[in-house]
Protein backbone atom coordinates (compact mmCIF):
# COMPACT_ATOMS: atom_id res chain seq x y z
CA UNK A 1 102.03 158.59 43.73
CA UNK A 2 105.40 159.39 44.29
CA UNK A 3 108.06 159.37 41.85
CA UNK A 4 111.99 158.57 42.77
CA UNK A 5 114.75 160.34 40.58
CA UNK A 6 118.25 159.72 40.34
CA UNK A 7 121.01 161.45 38.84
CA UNK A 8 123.30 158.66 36.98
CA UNK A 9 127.01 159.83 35.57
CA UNK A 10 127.73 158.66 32.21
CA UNK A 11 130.19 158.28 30.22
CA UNK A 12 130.70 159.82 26.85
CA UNK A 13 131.91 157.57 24.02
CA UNK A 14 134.21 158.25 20.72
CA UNK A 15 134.06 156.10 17.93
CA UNK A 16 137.89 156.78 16.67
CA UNK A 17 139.90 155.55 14.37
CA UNK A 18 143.30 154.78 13.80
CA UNK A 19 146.37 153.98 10.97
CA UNK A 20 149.50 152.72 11.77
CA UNK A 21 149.19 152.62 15.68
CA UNK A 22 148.21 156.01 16.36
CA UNK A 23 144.87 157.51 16.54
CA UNK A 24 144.13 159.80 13.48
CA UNK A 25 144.04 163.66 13.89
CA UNK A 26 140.39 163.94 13.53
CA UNK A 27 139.64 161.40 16.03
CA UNK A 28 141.73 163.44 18.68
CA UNK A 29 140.06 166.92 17.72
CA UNK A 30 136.78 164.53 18.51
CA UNK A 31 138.09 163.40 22.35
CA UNK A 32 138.94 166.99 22.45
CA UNK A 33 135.42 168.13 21.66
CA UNK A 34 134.46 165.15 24.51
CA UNK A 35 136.45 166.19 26.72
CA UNK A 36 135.00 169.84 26.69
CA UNK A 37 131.26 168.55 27.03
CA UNK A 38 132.12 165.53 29.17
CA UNK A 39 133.27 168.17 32.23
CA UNK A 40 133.91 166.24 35.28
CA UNK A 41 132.34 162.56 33.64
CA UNK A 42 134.03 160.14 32.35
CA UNK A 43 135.23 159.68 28.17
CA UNK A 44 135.24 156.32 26.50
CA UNK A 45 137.07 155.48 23.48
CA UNK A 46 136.00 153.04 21.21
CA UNK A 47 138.51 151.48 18.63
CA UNK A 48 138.12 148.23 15.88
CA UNK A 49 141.06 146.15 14.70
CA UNK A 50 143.32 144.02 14.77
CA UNK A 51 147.01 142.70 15.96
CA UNK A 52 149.39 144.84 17.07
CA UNK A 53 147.90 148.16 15.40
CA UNK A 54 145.22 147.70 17.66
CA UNK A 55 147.35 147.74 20.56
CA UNK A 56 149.66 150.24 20.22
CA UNK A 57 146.79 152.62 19.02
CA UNK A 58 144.87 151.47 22.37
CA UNK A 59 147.63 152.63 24.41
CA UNK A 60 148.22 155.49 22.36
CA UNK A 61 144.70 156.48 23.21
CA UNK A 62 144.57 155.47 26.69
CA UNK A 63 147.48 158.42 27.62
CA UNK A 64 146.20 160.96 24.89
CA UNK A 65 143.81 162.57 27.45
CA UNK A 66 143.47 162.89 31.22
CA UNK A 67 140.04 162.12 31.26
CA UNK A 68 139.87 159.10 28.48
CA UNK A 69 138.89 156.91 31.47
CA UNK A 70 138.72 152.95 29.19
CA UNK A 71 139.51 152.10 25.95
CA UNK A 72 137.10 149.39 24.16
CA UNK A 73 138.51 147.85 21.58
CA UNK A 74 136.24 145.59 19.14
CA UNK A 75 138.41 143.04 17.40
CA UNK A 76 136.94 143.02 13.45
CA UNK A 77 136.44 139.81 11.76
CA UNK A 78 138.71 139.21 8.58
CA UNK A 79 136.72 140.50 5.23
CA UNK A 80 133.92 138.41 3.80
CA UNK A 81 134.99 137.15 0.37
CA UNK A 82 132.09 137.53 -2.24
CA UNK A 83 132.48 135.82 -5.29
């Protein structure tokens, strides 16, 4: 039997968040810590939102490091009221 292997780059993803446009302090240090395990692969940022806070954090992100290769950004439905 013979078995094939491949070697597959992937990504690395962050989970960050973000206040007022910008991506919070903690969420940098985290694409730092990405950025050092990630070597030459490729980081993906992952954001949730909405309107123009999304955005502007999204680009924020996208320029924050060289190798932050997409942004995702997961649009959050408006709060369930429980009553």
């Amino acid at each position: 039997m013979s078995v094939s292997v491949s070697v597959v780059q992937v990504s690395t993803l962050v989970v960050a968040e973000h206040e007022g446009g910008f991506v919070k302090p903690s969420s940098l240090s985290a694409l730092a810590a990405a950025e050092a395990i990630a070597k030459d692969n490729k980081v993906s940022v992952l954001l949730g939102g909405s309107g123009p806070a999304l955005h502007k954090a999204a680009d924020h992100a996208a320029c924050c490091h060289p190798l932050v290769s997409e942004v995702l950004c997961s649009r959050l439905a408006p709060p369930c009221s429980v009553h």
